[in-house]
PDB file of N, CA and C in Angstrom:
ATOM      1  N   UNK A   1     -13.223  63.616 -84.611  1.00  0.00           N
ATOM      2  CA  UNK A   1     -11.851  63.162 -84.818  1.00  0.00           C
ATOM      3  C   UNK A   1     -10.839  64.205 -84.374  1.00  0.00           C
ATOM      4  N   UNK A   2     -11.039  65.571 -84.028  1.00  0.00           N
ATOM      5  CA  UNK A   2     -10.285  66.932 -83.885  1.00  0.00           C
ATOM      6  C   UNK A   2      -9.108  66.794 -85.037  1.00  0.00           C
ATOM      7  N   UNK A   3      -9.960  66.786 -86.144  1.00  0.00           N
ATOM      8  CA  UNK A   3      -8.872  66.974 -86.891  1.00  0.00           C
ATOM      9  C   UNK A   3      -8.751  65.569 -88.405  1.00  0.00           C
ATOM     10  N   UNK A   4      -8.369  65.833 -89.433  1.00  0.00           N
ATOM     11  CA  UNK A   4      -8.423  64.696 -89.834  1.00  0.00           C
ATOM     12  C   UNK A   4      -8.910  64.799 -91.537  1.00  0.00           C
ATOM     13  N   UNK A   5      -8.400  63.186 -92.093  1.00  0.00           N
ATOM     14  CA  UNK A   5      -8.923  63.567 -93.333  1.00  0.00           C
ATOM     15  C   UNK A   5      -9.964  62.116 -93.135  1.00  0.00           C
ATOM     16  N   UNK A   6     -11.066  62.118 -94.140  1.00  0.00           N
ATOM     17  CA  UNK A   6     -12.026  61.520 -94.335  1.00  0.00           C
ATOM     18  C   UNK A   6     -12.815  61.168 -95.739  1.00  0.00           C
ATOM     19  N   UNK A   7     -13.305  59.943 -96.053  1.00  0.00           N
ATOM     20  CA  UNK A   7     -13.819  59.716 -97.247  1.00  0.00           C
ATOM     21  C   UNK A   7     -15.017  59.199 -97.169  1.00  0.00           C
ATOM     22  N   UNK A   8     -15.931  59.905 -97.760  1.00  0.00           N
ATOM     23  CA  UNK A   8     -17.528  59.156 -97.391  1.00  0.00           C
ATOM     24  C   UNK A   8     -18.121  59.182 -99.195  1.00  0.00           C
ATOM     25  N   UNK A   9     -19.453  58.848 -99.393  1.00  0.00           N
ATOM     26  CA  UNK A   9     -20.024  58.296 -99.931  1.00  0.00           C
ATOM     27  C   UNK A   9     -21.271  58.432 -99.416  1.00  0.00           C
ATOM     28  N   UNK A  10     -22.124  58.953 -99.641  1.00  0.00           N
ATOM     29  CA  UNK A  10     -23.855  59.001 -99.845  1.00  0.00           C
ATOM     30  C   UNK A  10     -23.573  59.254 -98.062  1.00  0.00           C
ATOM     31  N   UNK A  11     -22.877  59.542 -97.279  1.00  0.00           N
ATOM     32  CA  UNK A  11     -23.391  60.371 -95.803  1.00  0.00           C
ATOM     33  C   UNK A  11     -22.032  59.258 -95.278  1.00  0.00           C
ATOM     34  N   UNK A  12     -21.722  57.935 -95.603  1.00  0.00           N
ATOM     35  CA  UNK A  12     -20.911  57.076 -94.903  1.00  0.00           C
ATOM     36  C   UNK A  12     -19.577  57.226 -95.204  1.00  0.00           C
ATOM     37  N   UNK A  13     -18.970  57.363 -94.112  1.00  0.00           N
ATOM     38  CA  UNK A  13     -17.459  56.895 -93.632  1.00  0.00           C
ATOM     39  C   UNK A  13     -16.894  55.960 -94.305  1.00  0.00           C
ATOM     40  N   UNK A  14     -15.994  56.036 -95.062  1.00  0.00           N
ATOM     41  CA  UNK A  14     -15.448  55.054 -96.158  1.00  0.00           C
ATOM     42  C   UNK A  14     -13.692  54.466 -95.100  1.00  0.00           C
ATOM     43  N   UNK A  15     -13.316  55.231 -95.508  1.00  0.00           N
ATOM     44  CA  UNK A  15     -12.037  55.726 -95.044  1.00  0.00           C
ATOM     45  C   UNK A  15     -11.858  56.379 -93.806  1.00  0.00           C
ATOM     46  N   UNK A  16     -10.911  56.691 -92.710  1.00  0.00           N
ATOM     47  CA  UNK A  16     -10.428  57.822 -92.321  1.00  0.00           C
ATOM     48  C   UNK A  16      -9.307  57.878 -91.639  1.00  0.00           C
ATOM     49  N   UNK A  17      -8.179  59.326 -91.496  1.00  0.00           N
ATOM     50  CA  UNK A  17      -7.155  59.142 -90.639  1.00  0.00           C
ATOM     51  C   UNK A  17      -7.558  60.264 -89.874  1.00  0.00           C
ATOM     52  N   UNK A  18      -7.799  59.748 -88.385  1.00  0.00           N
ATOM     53  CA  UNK A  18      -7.389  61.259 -87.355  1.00  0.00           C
ATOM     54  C   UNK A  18      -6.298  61.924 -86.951  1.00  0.00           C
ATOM     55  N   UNK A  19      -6.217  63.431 -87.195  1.00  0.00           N
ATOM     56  CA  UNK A  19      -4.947  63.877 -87.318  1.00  0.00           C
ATOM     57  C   UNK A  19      -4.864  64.819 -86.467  1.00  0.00           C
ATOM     58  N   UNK A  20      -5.002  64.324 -84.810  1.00  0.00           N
ATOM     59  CA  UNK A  20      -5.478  64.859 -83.740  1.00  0.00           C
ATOM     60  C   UNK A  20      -4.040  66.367 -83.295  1.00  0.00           C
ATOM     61  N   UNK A  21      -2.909  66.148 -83.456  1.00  0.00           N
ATOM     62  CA  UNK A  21      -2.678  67.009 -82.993  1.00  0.00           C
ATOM     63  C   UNK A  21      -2.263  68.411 -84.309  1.00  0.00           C
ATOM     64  N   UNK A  22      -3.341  69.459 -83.661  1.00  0.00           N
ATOM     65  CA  UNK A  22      -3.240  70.711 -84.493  1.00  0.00           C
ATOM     66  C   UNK A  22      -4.179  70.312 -85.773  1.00  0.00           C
ATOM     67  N   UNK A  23      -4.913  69.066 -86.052  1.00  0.00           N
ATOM     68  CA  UNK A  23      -5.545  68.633 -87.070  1.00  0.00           C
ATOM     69  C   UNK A  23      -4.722  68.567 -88.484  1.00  0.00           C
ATOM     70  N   UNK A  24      -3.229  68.332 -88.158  1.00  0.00           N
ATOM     71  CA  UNK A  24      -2.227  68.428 -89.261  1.00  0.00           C
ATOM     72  C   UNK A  24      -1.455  67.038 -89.078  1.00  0.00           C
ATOM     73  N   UNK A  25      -1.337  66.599 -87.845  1.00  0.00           N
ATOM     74  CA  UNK A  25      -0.497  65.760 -87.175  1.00  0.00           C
ATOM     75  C   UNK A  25      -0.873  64.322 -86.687  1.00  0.00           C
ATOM     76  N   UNK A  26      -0.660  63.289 -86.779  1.00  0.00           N
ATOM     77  CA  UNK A  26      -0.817  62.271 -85.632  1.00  0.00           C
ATOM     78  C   UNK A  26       0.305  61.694 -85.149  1.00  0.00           C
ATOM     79  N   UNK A  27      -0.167  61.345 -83.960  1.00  0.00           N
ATOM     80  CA  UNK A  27       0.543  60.129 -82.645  1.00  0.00           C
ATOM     81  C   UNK A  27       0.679  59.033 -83.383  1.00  0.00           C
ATOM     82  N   UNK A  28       0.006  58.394 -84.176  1.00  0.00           N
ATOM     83  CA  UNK A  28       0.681  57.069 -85.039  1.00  0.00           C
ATOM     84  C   UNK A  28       2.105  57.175 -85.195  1.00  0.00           C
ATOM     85  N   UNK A  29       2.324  56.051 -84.949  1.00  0.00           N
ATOM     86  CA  UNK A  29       3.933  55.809 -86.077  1.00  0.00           C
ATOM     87  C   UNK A  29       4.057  55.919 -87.394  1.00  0.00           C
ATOM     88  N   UNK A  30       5.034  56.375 -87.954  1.00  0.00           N
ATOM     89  CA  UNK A  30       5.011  57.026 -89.386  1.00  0.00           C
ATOM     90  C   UNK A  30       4.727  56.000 -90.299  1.00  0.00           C
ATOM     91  N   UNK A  31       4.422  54.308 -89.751  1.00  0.00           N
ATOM     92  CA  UNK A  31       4.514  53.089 -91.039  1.00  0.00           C
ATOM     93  C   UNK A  31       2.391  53.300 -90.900  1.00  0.00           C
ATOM     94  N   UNK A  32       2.058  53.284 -89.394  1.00  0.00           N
ATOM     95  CA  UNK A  32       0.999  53.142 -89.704  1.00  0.00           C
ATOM     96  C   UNK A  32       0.023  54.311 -90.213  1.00  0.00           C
ATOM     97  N   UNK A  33       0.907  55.922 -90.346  1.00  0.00           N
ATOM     98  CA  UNK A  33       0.218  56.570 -90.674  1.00  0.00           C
ATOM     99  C   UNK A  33      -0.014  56.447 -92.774  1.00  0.00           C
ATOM    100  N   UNK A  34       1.039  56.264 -93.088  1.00  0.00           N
ATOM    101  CA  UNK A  34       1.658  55.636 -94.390  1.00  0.00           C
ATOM    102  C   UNK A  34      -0.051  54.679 -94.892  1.00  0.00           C
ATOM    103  N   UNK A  35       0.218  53.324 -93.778  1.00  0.00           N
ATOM    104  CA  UNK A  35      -0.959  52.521 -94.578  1.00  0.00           C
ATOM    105  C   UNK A  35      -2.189  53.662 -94.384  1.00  0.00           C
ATOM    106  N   UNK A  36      -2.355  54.104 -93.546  1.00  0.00           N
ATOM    107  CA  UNK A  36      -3.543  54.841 -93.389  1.00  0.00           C
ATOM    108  C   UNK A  36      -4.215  55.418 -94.707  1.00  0.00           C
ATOM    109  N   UNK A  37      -2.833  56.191 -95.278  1.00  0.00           N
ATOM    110  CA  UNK A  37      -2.802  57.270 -96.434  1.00  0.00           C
ATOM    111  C   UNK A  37      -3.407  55.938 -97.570  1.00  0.00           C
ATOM    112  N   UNK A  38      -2.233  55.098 -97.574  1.00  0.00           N
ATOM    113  CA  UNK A  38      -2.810  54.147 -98.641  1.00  0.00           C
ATOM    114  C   UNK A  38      -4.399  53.770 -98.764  1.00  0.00           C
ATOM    115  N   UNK A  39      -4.645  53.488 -97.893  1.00  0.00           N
ATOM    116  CA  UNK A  39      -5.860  52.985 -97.816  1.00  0.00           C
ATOM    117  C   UNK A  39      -6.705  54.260 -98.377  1.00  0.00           C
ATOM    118  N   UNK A  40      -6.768  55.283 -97.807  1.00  0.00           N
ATOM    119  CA  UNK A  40      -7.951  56.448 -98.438  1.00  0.00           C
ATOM    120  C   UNK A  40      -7.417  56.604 -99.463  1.00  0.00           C
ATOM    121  N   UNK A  41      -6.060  56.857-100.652  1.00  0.00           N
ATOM    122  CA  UNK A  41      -5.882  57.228-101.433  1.00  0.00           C
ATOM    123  C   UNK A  41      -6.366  56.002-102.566  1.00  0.00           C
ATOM    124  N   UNK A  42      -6.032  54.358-101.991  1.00  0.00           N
ATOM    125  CA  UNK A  42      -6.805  53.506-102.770  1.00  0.00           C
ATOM    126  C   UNK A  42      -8.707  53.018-102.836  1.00  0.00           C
ATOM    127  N   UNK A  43      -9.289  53.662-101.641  1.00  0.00           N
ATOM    128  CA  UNK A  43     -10.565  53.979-101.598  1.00  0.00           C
ATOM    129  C   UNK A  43     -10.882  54.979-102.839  1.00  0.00           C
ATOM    130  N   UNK A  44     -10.142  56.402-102.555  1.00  0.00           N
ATOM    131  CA  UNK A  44     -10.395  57.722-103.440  1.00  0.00           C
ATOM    132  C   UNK A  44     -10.548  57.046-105.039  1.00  0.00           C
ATOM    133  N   UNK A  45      -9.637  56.033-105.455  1.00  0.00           N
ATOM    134  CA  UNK A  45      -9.155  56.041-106.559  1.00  0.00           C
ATOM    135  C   UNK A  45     -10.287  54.998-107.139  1.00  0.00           C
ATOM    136  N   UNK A  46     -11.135  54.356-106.122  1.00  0.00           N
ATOM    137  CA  UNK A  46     -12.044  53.017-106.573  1.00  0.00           C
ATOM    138  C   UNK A  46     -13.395  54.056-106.734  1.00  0.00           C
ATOM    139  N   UNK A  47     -12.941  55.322-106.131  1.00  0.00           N
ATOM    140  CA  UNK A  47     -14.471  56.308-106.592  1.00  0.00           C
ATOM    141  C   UNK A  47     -14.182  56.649-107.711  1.00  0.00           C
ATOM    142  N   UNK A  48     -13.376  56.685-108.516  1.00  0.00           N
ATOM    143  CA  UNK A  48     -12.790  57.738-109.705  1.00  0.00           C
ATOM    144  C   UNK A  48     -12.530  59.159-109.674  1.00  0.00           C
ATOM    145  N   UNK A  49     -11.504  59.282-108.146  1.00  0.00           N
ATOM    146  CA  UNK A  49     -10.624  60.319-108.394  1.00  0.00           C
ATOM    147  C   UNK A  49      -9.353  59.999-108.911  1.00  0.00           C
ATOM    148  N   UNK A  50      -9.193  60.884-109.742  1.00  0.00           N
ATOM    149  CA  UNK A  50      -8.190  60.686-110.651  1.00  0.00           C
ATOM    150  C   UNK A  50      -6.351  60.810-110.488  1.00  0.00           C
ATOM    151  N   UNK A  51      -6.970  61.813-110.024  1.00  0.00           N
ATOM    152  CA  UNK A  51      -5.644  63.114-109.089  1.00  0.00           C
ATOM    153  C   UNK A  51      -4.701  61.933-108.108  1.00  0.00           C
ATOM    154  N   UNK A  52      -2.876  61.328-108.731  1.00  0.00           N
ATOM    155  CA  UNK A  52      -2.503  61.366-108.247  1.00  0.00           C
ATOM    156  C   UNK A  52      -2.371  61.976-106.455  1.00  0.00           C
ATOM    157  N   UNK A  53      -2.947  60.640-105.651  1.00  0.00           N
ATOM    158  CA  UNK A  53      -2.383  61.526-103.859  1.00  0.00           C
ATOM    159  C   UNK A  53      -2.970  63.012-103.535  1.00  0.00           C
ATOM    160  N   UNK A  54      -4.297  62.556-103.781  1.00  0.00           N
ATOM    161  CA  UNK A  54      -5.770  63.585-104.128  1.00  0.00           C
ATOM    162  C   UNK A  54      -5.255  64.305-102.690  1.00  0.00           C
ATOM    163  N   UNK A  55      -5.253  63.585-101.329  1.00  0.00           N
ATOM    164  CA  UNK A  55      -5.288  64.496-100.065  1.00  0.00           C
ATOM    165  C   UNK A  55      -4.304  65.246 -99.475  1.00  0.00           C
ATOM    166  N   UNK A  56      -2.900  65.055-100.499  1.00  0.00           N
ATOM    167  CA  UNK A  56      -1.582  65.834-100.017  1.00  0.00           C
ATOM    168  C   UNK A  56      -2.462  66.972-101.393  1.00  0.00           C
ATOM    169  N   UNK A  57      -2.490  66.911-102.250  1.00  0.00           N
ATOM    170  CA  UNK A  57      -3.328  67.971-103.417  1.00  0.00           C
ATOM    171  C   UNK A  57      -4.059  68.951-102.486  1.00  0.00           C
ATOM    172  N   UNK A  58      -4.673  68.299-101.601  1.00  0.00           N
ATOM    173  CA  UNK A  58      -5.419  69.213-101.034  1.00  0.00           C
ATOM    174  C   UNK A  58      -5.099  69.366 -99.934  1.00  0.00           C
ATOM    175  N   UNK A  59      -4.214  69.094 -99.289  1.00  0.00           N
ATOM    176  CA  UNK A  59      -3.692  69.498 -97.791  1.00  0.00           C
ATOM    177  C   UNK A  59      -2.487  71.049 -98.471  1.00  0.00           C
ATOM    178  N   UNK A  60      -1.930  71.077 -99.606  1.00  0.00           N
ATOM    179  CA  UNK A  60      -1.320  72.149-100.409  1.00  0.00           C
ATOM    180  C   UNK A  60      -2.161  73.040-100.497  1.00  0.00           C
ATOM    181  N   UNK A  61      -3.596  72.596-100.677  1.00  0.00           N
ATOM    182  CA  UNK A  61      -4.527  73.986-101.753  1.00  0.00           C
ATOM    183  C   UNK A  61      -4.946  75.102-100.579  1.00  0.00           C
ATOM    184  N   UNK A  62      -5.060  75.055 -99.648  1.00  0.00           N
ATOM    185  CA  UNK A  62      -5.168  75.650 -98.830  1.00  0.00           C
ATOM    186  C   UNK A  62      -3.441  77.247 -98.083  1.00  0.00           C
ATOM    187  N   UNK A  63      -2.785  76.116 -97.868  1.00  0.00           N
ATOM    188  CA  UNK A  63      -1.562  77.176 -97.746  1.00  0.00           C
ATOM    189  C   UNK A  63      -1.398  78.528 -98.648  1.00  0.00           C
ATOM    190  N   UNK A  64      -1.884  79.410 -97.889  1.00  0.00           N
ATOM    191  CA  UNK A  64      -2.171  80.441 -98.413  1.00  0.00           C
ATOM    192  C   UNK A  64      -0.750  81.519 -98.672  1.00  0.00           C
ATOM    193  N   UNK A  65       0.583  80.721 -98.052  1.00  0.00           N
ATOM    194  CA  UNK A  65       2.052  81.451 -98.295  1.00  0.00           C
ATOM    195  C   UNK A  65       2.335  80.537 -99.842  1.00  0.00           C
ATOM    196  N   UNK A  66       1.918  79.913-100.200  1.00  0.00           N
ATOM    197  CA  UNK A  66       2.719  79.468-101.446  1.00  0.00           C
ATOM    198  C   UNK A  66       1.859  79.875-102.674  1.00  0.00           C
ATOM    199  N   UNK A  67       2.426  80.904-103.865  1.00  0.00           N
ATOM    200  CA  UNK A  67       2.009  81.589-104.951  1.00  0.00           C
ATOM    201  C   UNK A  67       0.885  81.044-105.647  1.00  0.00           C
ATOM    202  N   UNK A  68       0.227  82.081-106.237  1.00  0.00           N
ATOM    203  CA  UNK A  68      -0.990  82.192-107.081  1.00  0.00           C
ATOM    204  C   UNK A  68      -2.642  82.047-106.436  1.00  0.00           C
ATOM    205  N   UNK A  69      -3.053  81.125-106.319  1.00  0.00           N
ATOM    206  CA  UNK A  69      -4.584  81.292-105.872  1.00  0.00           C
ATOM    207  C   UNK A  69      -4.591  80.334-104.537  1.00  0.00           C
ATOM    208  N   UNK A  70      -5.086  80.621-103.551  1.00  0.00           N
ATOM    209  CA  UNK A  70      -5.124  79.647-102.668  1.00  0.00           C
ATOM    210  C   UNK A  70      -6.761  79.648-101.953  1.00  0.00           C
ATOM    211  N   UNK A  71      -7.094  78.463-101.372  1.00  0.00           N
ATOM    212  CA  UNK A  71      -8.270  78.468-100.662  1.00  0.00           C
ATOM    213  C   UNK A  71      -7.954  79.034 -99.162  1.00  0.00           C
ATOM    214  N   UNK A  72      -8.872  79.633 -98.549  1.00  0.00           N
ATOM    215  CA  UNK A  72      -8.571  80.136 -97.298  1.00  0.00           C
ATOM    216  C   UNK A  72      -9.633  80.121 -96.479  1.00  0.00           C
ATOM    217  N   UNK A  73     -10.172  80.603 -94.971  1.00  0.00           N
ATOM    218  CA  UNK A  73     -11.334  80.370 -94.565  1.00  0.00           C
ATOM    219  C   UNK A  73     -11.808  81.612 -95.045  1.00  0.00           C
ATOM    220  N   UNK A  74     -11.406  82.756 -95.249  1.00  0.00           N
ATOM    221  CA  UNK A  74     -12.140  83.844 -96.422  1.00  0.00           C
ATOM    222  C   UNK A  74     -12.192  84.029 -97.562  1.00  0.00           C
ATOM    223  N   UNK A  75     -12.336  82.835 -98.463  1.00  0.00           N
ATOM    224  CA  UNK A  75     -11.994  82.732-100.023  1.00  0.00           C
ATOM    225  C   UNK A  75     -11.477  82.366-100.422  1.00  0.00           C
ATOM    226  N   UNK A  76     -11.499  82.708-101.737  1.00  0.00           N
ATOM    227  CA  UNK A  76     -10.541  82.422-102.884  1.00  0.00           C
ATOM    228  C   UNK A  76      -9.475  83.671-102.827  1.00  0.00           C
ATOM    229  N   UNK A  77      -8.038  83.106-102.604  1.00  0.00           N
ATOM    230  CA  UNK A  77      -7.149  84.304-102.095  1.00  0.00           C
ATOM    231  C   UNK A  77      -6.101  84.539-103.558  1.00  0.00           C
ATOM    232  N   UNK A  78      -6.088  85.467-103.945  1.00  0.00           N
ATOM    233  CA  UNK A  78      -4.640  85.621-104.750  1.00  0.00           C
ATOM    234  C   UNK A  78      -3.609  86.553-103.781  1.00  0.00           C
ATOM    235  N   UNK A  79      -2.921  85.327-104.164  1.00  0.00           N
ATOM    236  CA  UNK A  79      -1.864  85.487-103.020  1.00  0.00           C
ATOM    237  C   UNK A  79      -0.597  86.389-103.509  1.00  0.00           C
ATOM    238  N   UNK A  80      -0.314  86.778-104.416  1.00  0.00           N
ATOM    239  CA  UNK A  80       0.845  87.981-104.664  1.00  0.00           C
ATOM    240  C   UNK A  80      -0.447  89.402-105.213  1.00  0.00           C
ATOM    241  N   UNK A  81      -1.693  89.510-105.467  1.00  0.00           N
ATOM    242  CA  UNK A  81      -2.007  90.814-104.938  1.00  0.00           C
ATOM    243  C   UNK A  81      -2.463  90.579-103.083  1.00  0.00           C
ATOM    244  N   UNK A  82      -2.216  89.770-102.770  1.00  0.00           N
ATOM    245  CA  UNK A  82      -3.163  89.660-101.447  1.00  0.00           C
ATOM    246  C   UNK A  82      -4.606  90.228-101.286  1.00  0.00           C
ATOM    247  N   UNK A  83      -5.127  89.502-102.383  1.00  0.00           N
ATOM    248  CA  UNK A  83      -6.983  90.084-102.148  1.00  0.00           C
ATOM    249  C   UNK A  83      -7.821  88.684-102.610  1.00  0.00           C
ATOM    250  N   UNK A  84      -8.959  89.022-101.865  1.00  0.00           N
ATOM    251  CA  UNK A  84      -9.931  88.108-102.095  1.00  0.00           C
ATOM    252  C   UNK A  84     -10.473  88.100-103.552  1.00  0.00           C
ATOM    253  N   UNK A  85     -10.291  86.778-104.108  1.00  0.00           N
ATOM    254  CA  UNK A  85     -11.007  86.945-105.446  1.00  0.00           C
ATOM    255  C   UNK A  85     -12.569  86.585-105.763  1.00  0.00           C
ATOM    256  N   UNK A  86     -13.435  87.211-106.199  1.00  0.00           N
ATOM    257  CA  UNK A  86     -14.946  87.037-106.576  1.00  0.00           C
ATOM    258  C   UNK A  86     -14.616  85.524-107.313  1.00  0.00           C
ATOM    259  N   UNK A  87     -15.764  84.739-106.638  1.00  0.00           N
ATOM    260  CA  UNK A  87     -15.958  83.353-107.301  1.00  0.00           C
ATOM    261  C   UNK A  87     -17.498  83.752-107.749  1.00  0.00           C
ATOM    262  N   UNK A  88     -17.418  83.136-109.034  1.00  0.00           N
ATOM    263  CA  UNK A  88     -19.023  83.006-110.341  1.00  0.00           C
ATOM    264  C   UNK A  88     -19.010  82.028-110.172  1.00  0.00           C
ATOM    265  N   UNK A  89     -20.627  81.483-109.795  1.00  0.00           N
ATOM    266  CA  UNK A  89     -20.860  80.302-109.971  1.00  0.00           C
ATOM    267  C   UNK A  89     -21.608  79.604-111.257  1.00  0.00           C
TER     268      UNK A  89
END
């Protein structure tokens, strides 16, 4: 998809939007990117995720400029000491 969010289930494709440019973005028009969202966020919600608009939740958790703990491709970041934090599993 270069990019994109996705909802599967036991290996299958439930859902998906490709968000081809920069993997942040699409060429859709903003009504059909909208149903898009609907659709995975009303898929998400028939799995029992709970989380109010679960994939903007997690398109946030990552941004590693906005305060306190963020996910990053090197960790778990705390972001006002700027250091990697030890995850216990």
């Amino acid at each position: 998809m270069q990019g994109g969010l996705v909802l599967t289930q036991g290996g299958a494709v439930i859902e998906s939007l490709a968000l081809p440019l920069g993997g942040l973005m699409s060429s859709l028009p903003a009504e059909d990117v909208a149903r898009a969202m609907d659709k995975l966020e009303s898929a998400a919600a028939q799995l029992g995720v709970q989380l109010p608009r679960p994939f903007m939740f997690l398109a946030f958790l990552p941004l590693s400029v906005v305060p306190k703990l963020k996910i990053t491709d090197a960790g778990l970041l705390d972001v006002n000491a700027w250091k990697i934090v030890p995850v216990q599993a």
